[in-house]
Protein backbone atom coordinates (compact mmCIF):
# COMPACT_ATOMS: atom_id res chain seq x y z
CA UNK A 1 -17.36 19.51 -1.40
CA UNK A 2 -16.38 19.71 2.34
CA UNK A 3 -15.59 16.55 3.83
CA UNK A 4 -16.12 16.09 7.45
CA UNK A 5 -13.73 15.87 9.94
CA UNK A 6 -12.88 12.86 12.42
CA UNK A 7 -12.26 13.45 15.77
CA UNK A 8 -11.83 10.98 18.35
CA UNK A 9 -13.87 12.67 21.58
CA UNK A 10 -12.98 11.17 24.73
CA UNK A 11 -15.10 13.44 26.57
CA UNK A 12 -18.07 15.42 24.64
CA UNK A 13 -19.18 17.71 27.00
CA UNK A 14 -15.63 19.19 27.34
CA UNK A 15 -14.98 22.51 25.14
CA UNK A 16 -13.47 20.89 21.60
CA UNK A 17 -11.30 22.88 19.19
CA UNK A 18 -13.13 24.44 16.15
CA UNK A 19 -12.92 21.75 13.03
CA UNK A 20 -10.79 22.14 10.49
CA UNK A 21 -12.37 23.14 7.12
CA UNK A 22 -11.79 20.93 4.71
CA UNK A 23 -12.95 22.26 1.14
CA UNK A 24 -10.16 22.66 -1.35
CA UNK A 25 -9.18 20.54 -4.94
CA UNK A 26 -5.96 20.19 -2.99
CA UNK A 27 -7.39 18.66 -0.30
CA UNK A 28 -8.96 16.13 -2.08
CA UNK A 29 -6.56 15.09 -4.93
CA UNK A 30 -3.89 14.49 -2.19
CA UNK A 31 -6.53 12.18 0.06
CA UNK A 32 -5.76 15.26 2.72
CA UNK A 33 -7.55 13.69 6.33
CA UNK A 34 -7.76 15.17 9.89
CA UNK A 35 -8.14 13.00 12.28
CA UNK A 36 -7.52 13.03 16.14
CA UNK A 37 -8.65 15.79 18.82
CA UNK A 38 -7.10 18.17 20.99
CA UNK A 39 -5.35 21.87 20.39
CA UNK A 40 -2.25 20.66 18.74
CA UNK A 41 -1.68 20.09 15.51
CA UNK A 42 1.07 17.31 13.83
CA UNK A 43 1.68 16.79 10.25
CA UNK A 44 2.70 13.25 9.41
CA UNK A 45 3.69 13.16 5.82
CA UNK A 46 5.62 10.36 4.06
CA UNK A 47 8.15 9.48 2.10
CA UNK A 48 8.99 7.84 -1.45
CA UNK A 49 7.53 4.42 -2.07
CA UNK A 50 4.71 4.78 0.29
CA UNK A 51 1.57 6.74 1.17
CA UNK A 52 -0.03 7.48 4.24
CA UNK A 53 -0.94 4.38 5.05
CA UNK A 54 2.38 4.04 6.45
CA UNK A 55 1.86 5.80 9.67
CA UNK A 56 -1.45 3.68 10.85
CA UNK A 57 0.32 1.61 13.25
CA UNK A 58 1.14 5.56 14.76
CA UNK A 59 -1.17 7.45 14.62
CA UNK A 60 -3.15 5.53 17.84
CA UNK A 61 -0.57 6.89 20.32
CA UNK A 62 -1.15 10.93 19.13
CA UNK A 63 -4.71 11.21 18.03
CA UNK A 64 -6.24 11.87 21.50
CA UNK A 65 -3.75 14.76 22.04
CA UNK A 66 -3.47 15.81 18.73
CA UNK A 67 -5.32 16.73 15.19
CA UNK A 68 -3.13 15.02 12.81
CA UNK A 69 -2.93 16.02 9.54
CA UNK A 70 -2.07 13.17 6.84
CA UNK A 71 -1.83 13.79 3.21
CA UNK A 72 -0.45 11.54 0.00
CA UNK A 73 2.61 13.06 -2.24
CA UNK A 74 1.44 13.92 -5.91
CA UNK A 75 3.69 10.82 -6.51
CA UNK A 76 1.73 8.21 -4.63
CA UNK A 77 0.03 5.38 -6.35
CA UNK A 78 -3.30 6.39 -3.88
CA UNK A 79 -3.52 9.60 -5.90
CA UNK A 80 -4.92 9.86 -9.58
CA UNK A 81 -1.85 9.84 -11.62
CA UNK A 82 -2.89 12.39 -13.77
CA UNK A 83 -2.15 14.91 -11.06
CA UNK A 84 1.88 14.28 -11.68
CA UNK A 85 2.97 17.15 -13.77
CA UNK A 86 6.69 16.06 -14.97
CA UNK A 87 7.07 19.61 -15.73
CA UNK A 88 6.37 20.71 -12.63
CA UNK A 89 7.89 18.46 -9.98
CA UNK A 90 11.42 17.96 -11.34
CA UNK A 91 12.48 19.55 -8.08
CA UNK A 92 11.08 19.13 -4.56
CA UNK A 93 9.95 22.98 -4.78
CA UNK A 94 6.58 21.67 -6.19
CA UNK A 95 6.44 19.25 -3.03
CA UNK A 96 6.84 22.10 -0.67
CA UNK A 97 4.51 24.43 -2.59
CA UNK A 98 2.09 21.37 -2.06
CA UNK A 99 2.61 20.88 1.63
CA UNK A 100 2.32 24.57 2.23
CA UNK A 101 -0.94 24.88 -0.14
CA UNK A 102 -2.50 22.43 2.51
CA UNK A 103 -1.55 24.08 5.40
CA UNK A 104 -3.29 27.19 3.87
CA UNK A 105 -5.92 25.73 2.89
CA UNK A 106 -6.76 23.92 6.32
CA UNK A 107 -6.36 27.35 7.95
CA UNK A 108 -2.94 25.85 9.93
CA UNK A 109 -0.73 29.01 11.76
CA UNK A 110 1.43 26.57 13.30
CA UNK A 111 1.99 23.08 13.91
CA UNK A 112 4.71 20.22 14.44
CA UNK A 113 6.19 18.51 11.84
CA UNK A 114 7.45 14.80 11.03
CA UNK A 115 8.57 13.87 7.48
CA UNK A 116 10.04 10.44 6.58
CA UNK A 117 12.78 10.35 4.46
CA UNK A 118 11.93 12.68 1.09
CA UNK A 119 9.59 14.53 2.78
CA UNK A 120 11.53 15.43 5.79
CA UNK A 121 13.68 17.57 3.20
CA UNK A 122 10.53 18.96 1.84
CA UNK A 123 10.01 20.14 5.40
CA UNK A 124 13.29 21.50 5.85
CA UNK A 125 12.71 23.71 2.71
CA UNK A 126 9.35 24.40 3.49
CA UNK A 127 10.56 25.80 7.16
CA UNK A 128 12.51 28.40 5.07
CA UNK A 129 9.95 29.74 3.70
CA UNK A 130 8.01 29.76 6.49
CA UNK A 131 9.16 29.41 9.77
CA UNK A 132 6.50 30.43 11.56
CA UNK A 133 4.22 28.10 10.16
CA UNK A 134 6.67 25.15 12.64
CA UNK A 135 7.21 24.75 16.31
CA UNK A 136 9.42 22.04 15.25
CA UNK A 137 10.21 19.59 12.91
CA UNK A 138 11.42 15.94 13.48
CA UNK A 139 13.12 14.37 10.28
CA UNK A 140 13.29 10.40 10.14
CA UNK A 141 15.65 8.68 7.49
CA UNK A 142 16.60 12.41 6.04
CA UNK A 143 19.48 12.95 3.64
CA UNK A 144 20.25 16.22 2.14
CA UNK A 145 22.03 14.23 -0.53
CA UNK A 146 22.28 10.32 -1.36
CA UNK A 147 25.54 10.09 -3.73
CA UNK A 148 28.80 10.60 -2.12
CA UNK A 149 30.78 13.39 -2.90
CA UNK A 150 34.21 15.01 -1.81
CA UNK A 151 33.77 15.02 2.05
CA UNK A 152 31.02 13.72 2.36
CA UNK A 153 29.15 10.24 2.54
CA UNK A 154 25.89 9.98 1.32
CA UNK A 155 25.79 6.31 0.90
CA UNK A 156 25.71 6.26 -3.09
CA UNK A 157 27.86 6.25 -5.92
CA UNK A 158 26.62 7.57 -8.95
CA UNK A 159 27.26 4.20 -10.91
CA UNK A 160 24.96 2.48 -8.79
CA UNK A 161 22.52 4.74 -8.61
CA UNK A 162 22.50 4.49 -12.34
CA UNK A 163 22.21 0.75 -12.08
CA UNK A 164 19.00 1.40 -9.66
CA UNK A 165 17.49 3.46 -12.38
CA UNK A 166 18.31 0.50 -15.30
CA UNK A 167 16.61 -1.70 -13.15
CA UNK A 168 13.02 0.25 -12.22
CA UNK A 169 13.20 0.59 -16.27
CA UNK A 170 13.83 -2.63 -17.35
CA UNK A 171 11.51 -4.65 -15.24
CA UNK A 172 9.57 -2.66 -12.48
CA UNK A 173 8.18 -5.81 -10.86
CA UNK A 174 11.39 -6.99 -10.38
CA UNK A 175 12.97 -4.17 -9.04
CA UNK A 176 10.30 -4.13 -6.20
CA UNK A 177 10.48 -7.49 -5.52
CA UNK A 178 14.40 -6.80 -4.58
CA UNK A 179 14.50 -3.07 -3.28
CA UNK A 180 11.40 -3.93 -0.96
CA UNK A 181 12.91 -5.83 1.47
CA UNK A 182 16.48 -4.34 1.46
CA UNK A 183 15.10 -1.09 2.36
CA UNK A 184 13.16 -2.41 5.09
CA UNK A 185 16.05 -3.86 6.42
CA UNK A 186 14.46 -5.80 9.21
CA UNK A 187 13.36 -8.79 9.67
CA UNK A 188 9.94 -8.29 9.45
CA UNK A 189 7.72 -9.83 6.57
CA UNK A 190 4.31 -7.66 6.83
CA UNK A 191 6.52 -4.35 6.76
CA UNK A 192 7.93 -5.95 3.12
CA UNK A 193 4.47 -6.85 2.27
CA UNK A 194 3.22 -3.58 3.02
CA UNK A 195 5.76 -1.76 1.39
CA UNK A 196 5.92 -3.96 -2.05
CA UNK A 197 2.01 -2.94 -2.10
CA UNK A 198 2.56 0.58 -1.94
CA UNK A 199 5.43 0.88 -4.45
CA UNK A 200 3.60 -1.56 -6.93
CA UNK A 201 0.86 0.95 -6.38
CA UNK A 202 2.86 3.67 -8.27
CA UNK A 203 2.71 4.26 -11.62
CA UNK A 204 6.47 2.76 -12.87
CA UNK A 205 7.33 5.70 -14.94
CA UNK A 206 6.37 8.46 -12.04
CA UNK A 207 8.24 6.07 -9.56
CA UNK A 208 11.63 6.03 -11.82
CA UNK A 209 11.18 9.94 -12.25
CA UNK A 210 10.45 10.51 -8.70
CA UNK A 211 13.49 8.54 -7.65
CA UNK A 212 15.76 10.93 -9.89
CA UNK A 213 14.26 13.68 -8.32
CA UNK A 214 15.82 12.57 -5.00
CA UNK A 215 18.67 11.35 -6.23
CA UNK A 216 19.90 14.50 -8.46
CA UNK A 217 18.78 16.40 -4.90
CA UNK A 218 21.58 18.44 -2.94
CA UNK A 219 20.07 20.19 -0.33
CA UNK A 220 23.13 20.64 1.88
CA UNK A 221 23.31 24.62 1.10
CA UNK A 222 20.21 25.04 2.16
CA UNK A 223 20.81 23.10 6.03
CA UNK A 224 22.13 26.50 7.19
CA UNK A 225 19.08 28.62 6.76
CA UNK A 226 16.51 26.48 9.12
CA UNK A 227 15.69 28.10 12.21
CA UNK A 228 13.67 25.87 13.16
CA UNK A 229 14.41 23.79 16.39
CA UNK A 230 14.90 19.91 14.89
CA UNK A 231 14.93 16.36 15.84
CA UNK A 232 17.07 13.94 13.41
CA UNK A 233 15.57 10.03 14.54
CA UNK A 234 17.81 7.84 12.06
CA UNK A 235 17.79 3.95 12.87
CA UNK A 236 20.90 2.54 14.01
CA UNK A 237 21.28 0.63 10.03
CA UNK A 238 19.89 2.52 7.28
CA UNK A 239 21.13 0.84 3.90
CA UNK A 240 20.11 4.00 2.41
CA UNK A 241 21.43 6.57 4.93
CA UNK A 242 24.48 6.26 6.65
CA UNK A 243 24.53 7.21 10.24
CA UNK A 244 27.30 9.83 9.70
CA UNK A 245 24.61 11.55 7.75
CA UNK A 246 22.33 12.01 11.21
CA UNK A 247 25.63 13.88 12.79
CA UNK A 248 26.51 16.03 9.13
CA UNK A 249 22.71 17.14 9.83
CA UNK A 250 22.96 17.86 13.70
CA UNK A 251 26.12 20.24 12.75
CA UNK A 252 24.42 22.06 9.53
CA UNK A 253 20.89 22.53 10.07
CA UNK A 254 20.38 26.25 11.62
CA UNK A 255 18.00 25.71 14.72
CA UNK A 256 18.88 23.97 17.52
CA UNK A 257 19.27 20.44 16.68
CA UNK A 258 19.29 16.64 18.71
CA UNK A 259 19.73 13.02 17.33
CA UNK A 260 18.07 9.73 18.15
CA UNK A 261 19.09 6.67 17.09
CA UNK A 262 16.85 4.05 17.17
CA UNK A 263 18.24 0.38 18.40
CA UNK A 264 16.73 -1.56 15.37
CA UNK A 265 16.87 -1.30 11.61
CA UNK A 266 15.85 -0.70 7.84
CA UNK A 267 14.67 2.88 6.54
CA UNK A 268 11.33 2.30 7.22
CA UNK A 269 10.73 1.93 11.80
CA UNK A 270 6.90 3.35 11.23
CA UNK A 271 6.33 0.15 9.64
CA UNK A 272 8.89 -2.08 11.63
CA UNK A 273 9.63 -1.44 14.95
CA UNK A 274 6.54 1.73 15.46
CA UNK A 275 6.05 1.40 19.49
CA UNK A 276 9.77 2.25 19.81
CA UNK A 277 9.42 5.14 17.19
CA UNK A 278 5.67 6.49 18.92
CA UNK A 279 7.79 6.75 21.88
CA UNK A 280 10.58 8.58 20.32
CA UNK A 281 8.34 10.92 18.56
CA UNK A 282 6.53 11.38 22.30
CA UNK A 283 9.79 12.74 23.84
CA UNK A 284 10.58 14.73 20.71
CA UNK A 285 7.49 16.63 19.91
CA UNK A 286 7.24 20.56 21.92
CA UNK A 287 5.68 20.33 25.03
């Protein structure tokens, strides 16, 4: 079944571009919408914890320029849980294939990308596969790897990672109740609200696999191969990515790369602090 498209006309008489078809099983077990007008496209696509939801304090400042393109990861506890194949996405391959399936399926030749945390790696490897599919692609909170290793800082030893994982197991509830509001990081009690409803949303036993997904993740061969021009927005104190991890990026990543840090804090600014980041986003996105 198609499902129509929103489009916020500020002007009907003026030429408008052709809709988007929408008419795929894809489309509609991953709650794909289009909304917004104008020739550009933008892809806002989450990360772990949350669903799209997370970007509606955003999307007002770029859906009169732009047809925005939101989707929910297979993981999210807004999609039917029978769609999580264990099998099947025990790497973030199956995440790309997903995100590329979409833009197929929508008919998209090129567009801009921003992807929050897990998914801006999933847009980093989906860029290698197809670069032509991105004019550019703007990574918020983005780690190639989360446990520290010879050299390198991700933030994360594997001991208390482990301990992370004991704790989702042993009582899920709890483990929200605590992670919520240190990710967050700011002081800010609706962003913890909203974020304790999404996580509670997922399915405890997807969430726990999900999060060794990303933590077993090391993506830092693969930084070389983007060529792909790239923002890196990381908040000026990320408990879960240090900020030498915005600079290891800026110096790996293949295409031509900048950095913004933004003066507040937490892992999560859409929900937090989203004027400043909708105005970040505004100087970052092509022209």
């Amino acid at each position: 079944m198609s499902k129509p498209v929103k489009n916020n006309q500020t002007n009907p008489t003026q030429p408008q571009p052709p809709p988007i078809k929408m008419a795929n099983t894809l489309l509609e077990a991953l709650n794909v919408r289009v909304v917004g007008s104008g020739d550009r496209i933008l892809v806002l696509a989450h990360g772990f914890g949350t669903d799209q939801s997370v970007w509606q304090r955003i999307l007002p400042f770029f859906t009169p320029n732009y047809r925005v393109i939101l989707y929910d990861l297979v993981c999210a506890g807004s999609v039917n849980p029978d769609y999580f194949d264990s099998t099947r996405y025990d790497t973030l391959d199956a995440f790309v294939d997903d995100l590329l399936n979409i833009l197929k399926a929508l008919g998209v030749h090129r567009c801009a990308y921003v992807g929050h945390s897990v998914s801006a790696m999933i847009g980093i490897l989906a860029s290698i596969r197809c670069p032509q599919l991105f004019s550019k692609l703007i990574l918020i909170g983005a780690s190639p790897r989360f446990l520290n290793d010879e050299n390198y800082h991700g933030g994360f030893e594997l001991g208390e990672i482990e301990e992370v994982f004991s704790a989702m197991e042993a009582n899920y509830e709890a483990w929200v109740n605590g992670f919520a509001p240190v990710l967050v990081g700011a002081d800010v009690p609706t962003a913890v609200r909203e974020f304790s409803r999404t996580l509670f949303n997922m399915r405890p036993d997807i969430s726990l696999f999900v999060s060794r997904t990303i933590f077993n993740s090391d993506l830092r061969g693969e930084l070389g191969k983007v060529r792909v021009p790239c923002c890196v927005i990381q908040t000026a104190k990320d408990v879960s990515v240090p900020a030498s991890v915005a600079e290891y990026l800026k110096t790996r990543l293949g295409g031509r790369t900048t950095v913004e840090i933004l003066r507040t804090e937490g892992h999560l600014p859409h929900l937090t602090a989203p004027v400043l980041l909708a105005q970040v986003l505004r100087r970052a996105l092509p022209r």
